[in-house]
N, C-alpha and C. Protein backbone atom coordinates (compact mmCIF):
# COMPACT_ATOMS: atom_id res chain seq x y z
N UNK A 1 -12.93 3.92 3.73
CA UNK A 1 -12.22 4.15 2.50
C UNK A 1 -12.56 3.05 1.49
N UNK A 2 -12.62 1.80 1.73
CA UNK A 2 -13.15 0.36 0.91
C UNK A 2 -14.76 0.99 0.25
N UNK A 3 -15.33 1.53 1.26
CA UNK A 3 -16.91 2.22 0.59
C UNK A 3 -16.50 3.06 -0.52
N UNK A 4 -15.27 3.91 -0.26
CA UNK A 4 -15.49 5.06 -1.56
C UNK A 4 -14.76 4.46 -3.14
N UNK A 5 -14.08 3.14 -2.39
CA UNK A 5 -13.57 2.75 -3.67
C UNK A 5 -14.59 1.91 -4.01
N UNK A 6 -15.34 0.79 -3.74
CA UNK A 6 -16.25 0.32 -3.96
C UNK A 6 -17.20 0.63 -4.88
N UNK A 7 -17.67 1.95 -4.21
CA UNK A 7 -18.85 2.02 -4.39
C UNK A 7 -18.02 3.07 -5.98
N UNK A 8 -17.48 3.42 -6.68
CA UNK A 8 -16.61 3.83 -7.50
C UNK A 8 -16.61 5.38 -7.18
N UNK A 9 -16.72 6.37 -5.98
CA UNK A 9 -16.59 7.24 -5.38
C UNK A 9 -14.91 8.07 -6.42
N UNK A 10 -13.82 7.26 -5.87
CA UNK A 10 -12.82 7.20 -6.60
C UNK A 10 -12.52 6.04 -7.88
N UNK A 11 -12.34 6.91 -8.76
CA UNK A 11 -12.95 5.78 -10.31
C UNK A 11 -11.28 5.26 -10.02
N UNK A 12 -11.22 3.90 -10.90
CA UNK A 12 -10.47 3.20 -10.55
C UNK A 12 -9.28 4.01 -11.81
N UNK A 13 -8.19 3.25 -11.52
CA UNK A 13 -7.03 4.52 -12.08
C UNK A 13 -6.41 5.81 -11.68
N UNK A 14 -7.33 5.98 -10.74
CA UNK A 14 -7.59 7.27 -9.58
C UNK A 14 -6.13 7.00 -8.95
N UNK A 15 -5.21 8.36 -9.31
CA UNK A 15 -3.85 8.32 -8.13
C UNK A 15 -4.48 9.49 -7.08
N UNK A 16 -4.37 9.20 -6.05
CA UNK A 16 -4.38 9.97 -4.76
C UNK A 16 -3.15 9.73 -3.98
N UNK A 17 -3.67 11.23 -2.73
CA UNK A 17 -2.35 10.87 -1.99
C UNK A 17 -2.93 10.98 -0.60
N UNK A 18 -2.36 10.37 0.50
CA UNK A 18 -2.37 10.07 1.89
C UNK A 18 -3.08 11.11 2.24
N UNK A 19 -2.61 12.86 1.99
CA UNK A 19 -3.08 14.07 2.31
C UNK A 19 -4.36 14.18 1.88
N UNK A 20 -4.76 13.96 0.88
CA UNK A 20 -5.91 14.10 0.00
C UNK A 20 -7.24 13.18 0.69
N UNK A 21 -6.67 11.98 0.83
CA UNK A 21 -7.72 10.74 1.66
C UNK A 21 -7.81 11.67 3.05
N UNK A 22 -6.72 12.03 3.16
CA UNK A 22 -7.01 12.27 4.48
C UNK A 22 -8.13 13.59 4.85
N UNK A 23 -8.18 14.14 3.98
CA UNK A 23 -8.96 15.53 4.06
C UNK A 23 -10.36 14.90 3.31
N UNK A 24 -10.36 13.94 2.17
CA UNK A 24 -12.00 13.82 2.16
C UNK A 24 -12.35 13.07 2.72
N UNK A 25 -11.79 12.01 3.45
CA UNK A 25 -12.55 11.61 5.19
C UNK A 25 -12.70 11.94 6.55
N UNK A 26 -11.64 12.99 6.59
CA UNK A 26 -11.79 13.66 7.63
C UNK A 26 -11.16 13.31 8.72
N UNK A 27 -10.25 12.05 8.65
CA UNK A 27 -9.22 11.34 9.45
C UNK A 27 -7.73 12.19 9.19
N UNK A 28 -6.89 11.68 10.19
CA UNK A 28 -5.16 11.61 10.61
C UNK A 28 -4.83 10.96 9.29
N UNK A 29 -3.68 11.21 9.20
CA UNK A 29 -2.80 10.50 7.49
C UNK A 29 -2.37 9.09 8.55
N UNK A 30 -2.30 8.91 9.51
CA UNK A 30 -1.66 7.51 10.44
C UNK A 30 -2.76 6.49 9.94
N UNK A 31 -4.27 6.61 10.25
CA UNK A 31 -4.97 5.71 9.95
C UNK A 31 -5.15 5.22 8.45
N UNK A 32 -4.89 6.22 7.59
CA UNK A 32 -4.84 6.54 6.22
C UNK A 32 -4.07 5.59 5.79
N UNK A 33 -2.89 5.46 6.24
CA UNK A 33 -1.56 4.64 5.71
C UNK A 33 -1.92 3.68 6.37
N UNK A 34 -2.40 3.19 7.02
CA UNK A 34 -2.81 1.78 7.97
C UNK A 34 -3.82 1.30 6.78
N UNK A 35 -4.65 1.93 6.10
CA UNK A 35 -5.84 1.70 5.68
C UNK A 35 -5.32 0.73 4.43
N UNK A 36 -4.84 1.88 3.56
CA UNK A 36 -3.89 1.44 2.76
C UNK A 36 -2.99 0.31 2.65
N UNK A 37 -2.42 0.14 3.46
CA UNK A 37 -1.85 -1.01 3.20
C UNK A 37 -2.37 -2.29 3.57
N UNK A 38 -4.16 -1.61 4.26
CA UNK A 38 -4.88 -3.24 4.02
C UNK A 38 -5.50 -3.37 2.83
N UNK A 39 -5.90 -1.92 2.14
CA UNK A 39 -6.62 -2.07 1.09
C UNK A 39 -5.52 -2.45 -0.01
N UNK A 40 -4.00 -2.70 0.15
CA UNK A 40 -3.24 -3.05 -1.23
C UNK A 40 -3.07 -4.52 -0.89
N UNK A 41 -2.85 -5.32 0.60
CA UNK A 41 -3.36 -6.37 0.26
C UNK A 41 -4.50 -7.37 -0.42
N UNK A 42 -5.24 -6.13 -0.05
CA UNK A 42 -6.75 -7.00 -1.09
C UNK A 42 -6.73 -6.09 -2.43
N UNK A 43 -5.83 -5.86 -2.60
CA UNK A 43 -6.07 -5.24 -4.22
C UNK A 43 -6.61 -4.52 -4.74
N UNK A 44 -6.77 -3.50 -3.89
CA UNK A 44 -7.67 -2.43 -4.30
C UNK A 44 -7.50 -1.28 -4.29
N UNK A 45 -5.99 -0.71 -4.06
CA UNK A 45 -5.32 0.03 -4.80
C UNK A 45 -3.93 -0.16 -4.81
N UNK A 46 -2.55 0.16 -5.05
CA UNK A 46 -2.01 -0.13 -5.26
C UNK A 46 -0.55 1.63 -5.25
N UNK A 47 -0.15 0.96 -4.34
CA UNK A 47 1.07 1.71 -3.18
C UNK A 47 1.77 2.44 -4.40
N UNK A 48 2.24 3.17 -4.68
CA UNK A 48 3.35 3.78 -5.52
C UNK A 48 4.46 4.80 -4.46
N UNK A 49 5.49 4.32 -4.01
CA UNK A 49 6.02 4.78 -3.53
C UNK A 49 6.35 6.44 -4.06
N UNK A 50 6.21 7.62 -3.13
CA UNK A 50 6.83 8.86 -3.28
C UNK A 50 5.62 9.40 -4.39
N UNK A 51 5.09 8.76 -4.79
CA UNK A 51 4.03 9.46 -6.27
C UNK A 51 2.88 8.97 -5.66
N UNK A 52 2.03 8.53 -4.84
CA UNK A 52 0.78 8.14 -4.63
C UNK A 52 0.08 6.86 -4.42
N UNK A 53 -0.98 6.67 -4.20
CA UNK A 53 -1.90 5.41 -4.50
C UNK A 53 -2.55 5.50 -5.81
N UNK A 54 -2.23 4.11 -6.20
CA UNK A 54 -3.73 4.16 -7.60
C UNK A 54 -4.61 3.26 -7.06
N UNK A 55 -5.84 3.75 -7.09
CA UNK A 55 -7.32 2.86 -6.98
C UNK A 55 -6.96 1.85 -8.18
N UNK A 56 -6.95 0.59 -7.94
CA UNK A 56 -7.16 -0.58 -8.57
C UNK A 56 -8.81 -0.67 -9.74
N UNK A 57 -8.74 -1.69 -10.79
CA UNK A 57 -9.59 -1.85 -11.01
C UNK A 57 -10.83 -3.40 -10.24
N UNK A 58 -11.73 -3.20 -9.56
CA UNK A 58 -11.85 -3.74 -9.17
C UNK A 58 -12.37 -5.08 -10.11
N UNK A 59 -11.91 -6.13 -9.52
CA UNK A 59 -11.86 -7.59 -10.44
C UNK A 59 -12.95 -8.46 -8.98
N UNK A 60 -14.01 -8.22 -9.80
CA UNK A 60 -15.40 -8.78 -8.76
C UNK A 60 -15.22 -10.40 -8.39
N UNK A 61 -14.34 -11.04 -9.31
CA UNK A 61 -14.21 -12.59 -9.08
C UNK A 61 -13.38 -12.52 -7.82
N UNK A 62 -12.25 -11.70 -7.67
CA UNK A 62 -11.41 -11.59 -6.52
C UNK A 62 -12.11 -11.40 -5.60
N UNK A 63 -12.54 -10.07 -5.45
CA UNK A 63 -13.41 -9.74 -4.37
C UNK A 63 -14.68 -10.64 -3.86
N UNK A 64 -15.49 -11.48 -4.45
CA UNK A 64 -16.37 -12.43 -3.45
C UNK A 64 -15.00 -13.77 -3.59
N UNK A 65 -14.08 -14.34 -3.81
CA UNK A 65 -13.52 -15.20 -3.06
C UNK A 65 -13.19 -14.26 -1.38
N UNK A 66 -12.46 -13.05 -1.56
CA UNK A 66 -12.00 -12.52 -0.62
C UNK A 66 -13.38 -12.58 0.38
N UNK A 67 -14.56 -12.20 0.04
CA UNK A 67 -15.22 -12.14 1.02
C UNK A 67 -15.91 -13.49 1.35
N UNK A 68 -16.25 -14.60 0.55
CA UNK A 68 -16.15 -16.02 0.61
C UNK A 68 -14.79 -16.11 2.22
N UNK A 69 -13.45 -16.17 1.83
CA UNK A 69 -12.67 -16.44 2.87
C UNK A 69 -12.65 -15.86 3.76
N UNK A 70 -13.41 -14.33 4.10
CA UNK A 70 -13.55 -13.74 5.38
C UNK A 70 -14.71 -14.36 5.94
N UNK A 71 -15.80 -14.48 5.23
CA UNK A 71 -16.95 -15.64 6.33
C UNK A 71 -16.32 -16.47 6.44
N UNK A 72 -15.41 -17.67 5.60
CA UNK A 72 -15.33 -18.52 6.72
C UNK A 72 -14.50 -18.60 7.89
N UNK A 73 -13.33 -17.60 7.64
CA UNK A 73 -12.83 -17.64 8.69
C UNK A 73 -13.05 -16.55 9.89
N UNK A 74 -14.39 -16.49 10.08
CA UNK A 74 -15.21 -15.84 10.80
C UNK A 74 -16.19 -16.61 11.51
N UNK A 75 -16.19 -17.72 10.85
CA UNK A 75 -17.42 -18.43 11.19
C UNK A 75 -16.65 -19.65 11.86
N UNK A 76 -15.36 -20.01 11.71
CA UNK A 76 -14.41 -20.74 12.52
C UNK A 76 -14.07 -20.39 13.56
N UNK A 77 -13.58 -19.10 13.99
CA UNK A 77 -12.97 -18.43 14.99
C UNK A 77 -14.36 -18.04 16.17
């Protein structure tokens, strides 16, 4: 799901819903909502209770610290 937002698959502003992810990946809505709430910790979309997800706009300075702090604490462990 990080690939389709990424790659701008879903343009950012994009509200979707659990059902919807779930049918254009082809997964359970369980992993869906798991997904989600790793992708709203890293900011990249953003939970709306009862009305949907919005795809975030992605802010590229965020995203290489985020991936900056996943090597290193990859490279520690």
């Amino acid at each position: 799901m990080e690939e389709i937002i990424v790659t701008l698959q879903l343009a950012p502003g994009s509200v979707v819903s659990e059902a919807s992810l779930s049918t254009l990946i082809g997964i359970g809505t369980t992993p869906i909502c798991e997904a989600l709430q790793r992708l709203s910790g890293e900011h990249l979309v953003q939970i709306l209770p009862r009305r949907g997800v919005v795809v975030t706009q992605i802010d590229l300075r965020r995203q290489l610290q985020m991936l900056e702090t996943r090597r290193d604490a990859s490279s520690t462990g």
